[in-house]
C-alpha atoms as a PDB file:
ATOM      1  CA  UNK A   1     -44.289  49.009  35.920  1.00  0.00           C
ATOM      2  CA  UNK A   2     -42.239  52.233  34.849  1.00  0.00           C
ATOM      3  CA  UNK A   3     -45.897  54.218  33.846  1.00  0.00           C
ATOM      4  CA  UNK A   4     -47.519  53.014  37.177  1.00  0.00           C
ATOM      5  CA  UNK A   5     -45.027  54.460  38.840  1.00  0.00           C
ATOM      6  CA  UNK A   6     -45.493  57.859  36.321  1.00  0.00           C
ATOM      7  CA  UNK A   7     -48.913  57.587  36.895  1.00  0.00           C
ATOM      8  CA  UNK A   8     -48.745  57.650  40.771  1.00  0.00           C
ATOM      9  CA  UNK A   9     -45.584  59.775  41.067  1.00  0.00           C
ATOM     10  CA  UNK A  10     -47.013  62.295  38.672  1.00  0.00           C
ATOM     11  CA  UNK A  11     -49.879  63.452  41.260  1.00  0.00           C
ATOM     12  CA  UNK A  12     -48.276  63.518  44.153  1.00  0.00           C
ATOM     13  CA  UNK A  13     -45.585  65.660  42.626  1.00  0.00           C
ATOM     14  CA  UNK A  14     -48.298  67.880  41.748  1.00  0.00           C
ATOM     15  CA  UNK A  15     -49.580  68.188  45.110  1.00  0.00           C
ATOM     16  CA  UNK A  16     -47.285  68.443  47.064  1.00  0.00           C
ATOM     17  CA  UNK A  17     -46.365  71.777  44.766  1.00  0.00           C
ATOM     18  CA  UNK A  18     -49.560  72.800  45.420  1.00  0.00           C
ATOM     19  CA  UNK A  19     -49.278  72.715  49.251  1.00  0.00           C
ATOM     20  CA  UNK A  20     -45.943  74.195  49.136  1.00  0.00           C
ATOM     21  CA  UNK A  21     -46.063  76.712  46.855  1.00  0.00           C
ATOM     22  CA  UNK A  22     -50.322  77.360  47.804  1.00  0.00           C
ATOM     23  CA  UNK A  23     -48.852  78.154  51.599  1.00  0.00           C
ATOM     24  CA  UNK A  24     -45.680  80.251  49.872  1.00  0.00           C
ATOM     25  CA  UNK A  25     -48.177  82.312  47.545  1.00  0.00           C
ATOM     26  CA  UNK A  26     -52.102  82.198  48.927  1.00  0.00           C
ATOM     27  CA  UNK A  27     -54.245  80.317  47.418  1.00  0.00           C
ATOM     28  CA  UNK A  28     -55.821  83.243  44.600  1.00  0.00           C
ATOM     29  CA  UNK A  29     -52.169  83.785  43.431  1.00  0.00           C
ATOM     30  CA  UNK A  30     -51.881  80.011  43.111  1.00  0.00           C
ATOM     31  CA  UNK A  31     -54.791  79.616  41.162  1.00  0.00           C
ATOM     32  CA  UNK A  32     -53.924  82.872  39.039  1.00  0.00           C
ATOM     33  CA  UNK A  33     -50.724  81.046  38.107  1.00  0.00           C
ATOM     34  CA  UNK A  34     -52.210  77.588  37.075  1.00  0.00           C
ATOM     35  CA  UNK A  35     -54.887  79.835  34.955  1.00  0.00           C
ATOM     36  CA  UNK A  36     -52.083  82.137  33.338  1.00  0.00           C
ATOM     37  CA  UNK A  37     -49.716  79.347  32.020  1.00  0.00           C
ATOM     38  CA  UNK A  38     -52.625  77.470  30.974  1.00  0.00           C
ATOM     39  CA  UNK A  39     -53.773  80.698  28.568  1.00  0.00           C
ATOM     40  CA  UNK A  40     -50.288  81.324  27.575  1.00  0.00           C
ATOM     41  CA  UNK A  41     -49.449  77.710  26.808  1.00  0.00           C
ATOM     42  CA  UNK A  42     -52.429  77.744  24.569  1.00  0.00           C
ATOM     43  CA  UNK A  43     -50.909  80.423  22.991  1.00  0.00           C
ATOM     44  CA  UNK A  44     -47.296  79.390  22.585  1.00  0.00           C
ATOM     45  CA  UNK A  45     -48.288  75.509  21.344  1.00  0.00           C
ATOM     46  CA  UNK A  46     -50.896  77.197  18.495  1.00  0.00           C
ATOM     47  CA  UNK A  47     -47.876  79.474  17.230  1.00  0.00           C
ATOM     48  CA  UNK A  48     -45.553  76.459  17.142  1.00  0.00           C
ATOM     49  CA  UNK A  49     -47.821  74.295  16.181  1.00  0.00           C
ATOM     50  CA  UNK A  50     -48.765  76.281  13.256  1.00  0.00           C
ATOM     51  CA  UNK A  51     -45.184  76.926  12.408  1.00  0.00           C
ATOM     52  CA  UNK A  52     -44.277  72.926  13.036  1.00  0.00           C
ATOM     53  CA  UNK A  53     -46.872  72.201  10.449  1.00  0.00           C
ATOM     54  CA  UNK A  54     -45.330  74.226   7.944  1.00  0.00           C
ATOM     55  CA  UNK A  55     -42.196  72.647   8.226  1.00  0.00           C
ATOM     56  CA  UNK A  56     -43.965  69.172   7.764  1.00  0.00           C
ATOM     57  CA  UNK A  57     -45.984  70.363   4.951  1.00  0.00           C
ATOM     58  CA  UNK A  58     -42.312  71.728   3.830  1.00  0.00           C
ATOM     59  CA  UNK A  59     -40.411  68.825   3.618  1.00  0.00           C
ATOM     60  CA  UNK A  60     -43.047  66.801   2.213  1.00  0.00           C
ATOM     61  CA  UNK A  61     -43.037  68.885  -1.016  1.00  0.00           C
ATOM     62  CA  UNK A  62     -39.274  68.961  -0.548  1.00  0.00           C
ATOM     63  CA  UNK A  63     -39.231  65.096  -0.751  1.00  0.00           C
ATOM     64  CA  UNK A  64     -37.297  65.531   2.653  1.00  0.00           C
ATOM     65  CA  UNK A  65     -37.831  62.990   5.501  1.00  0.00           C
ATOM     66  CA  UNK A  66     -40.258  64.214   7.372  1.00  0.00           C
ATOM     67  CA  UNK A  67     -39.330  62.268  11.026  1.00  0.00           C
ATOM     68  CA  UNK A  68     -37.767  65.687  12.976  1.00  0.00           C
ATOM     69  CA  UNK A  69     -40.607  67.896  11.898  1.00  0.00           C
ATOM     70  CA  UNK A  70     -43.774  65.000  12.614  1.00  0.00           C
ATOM     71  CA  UNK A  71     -41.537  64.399  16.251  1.00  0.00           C
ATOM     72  CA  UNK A  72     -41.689  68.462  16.625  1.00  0.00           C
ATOM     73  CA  UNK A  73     -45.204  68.455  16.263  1.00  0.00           C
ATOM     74  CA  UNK A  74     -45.833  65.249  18.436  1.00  0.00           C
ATOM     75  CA  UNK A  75     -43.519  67.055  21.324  1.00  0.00           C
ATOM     76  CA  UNK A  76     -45.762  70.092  20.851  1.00  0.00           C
ATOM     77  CA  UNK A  77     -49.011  68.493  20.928  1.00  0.00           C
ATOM     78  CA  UNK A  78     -47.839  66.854  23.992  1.00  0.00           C
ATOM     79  CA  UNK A  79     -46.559  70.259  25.550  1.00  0.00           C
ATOM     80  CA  UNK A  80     -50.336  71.761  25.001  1.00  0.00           C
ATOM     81  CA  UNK A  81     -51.240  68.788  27.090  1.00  0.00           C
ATOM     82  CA  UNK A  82     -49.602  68.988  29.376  1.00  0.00           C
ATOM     83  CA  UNK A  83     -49.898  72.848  29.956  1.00  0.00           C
ATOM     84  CA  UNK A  84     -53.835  71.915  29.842  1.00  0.00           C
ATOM     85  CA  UNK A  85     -53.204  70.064  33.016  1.00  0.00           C
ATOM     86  CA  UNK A  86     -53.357  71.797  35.898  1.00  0.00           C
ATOM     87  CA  UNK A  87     -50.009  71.813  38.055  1.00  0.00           C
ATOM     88  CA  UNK A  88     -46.639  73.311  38.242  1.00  0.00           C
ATOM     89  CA  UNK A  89     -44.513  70.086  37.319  1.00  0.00           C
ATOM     90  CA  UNK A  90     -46.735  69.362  34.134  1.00  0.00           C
ATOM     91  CA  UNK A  91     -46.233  73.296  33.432  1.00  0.00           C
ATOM     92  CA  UNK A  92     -42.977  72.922  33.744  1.00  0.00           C
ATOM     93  CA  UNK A  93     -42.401  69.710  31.102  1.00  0.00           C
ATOM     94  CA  UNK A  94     -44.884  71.236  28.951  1.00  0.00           C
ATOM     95  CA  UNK A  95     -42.581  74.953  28.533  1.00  0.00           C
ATOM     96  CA  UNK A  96     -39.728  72.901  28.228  1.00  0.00           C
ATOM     97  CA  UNK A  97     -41.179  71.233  25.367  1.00  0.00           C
ATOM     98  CA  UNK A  98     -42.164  74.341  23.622  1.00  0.00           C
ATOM     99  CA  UNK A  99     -38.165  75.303  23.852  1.00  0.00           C
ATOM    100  CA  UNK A 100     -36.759  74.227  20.190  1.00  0.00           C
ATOM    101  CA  UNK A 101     -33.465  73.344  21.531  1.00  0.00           C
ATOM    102  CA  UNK A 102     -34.808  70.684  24.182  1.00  0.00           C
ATOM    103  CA  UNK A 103     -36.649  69.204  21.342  1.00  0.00           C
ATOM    104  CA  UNK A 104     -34.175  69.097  19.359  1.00  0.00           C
ATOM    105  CA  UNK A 105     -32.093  67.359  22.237  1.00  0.00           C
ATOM    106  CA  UNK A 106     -34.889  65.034  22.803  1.00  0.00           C
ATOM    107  CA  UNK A 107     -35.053  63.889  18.959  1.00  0.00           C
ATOM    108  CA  UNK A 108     -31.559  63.368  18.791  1.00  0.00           C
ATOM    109  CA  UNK A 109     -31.858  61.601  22.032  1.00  0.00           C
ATOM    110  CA  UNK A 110     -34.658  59.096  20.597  1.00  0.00           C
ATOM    111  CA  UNK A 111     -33.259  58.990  16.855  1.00  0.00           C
ATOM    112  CA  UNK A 112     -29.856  57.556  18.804  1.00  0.00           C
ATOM    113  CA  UNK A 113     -32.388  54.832  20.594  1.00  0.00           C
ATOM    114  CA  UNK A 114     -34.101  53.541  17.414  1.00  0.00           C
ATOM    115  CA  UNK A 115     -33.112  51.407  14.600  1.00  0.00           C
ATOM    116  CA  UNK A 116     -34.937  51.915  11.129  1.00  0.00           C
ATOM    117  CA  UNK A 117     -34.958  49.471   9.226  1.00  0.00           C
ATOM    118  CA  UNK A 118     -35.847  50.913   5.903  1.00  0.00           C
ATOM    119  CA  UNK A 119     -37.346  54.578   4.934  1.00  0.00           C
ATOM    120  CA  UNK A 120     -38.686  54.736   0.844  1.00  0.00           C
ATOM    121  CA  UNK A 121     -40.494  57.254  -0.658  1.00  0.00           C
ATOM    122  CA  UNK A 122     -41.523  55.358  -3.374  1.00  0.00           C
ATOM    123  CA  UNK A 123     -44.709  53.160  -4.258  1.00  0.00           C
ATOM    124  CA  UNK A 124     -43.912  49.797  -3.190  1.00  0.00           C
ATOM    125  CA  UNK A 125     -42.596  47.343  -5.903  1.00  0.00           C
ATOM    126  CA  UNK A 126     -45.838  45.057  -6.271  1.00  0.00           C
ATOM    127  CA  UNK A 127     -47.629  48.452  -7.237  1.00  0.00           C
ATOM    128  CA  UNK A 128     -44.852  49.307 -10.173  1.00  0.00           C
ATOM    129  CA  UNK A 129     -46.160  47.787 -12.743  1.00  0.00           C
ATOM    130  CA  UNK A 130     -47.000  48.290 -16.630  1.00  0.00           C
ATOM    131  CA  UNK A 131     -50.590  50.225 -16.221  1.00  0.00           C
ATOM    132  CA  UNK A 132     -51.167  49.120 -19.635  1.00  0.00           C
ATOM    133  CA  UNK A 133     -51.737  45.538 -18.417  1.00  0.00           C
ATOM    134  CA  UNK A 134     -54.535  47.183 -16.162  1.00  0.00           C
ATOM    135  CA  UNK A 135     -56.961  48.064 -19.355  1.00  0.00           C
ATOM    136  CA  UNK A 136     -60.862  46.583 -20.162  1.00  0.00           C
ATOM    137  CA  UNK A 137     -62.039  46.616 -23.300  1.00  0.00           C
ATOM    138  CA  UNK A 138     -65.584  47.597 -23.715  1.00  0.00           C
ATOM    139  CA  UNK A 139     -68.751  48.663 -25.664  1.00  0.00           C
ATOM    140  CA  UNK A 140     -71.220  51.805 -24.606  1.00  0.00           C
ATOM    141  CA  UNK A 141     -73.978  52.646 -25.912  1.00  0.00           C
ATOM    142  CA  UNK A 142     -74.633  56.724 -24.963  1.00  0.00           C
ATOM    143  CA  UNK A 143     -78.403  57.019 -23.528  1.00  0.00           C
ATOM    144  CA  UNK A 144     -79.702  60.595 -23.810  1.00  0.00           C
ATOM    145  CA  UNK A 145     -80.350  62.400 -20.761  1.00  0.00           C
ATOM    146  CA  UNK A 146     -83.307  63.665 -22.295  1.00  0.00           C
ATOM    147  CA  UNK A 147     -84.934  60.606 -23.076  1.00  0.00           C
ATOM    148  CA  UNK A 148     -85.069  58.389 -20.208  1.00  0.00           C
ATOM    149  CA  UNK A 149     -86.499  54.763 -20.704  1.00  0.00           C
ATOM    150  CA  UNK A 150     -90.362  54.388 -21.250  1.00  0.00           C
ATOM    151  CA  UNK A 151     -90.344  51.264 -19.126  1.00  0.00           C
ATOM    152  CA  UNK A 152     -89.997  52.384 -15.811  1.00  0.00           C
ATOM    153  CA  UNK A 153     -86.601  51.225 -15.454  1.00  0.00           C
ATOM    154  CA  UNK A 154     -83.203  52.958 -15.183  1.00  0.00           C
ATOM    155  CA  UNK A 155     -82.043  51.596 -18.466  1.00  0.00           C
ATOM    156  CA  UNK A 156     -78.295  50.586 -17.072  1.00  0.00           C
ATOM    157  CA  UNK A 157     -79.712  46.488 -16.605  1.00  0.00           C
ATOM    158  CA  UNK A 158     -82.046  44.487 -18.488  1.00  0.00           C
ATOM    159  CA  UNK A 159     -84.381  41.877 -16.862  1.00  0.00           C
END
């Protein structure tokens, strides 16, 4: 029920900002507007997004847990969204997003809402095991590239 009511409350939001602030500025200026924080959203989520990556990539080869960067690049991806879309109450979510102390706010928000129940880094135990016991014995028999079977056949089965 709580995204219906996002769903629906989301547009009309949006329009009536659009009447309001269409009648305020003209229409031209309006449109400017949408246009311009659409172009600079582009821009600000492709610098963070570039430097969020980074800091995934970072604490991946740090053997760090990786759950605040993925989040900052989830939050970011969502700000370009929403900065895609055009309105000013989308805009608005969407630069707050891109502002590293809101999302830091909103991760500590969530990461105080959910329970983990375990986090490993490790292969899991079933997978642990001797890789000795995983060896086949066989034969070969090297065929020469340069000779290739008179038969007609590939030479790897017999009939």
């Amino acid at each position: 029920m709580g995204l219906f009511l996002l769903f629906v409350a989301v547009p009309l939001i949006e329009i009536a900002l659009f009447i309001k602030l269409g009648g305020f500025l003209g229409l031209w200026n309006t449109l400017a507007i949408v246009v311009a924080t659409a172009f600079l959203g582009t821009w600000l989520v492709r610098a963070q997004g570039a430097a969020a990556m980074n800091q995934v990539r970072g604490s991946f080869s740090n053997m760090q847990d990786p759950s605040e960067p993925l989040a900052n690049g989830a939050m970011i991806l969502f700000a370009g969204a929403l900065l895609l879309t055009p309105g000013f109450f989308t805009d608005g979510i969407g630069f707050l997003l891109l502002f590293p102390p809101f999302r830091a706010a909103a991760f500590k928000y969530a990461k105080s809402r959910i329970n983990v129940q375990t986090f490993s880094t490790q292969s899991p135990p079933h997978q642990r095991q001797n890789r000795s016991e995983n060896v086949i014995d066989g034969e070969y028999t090297e065929i020469s590239p340069d000779k290739p079977p008179s038969d007609g056949t590939s030479g790897w089965t017999k009939d």
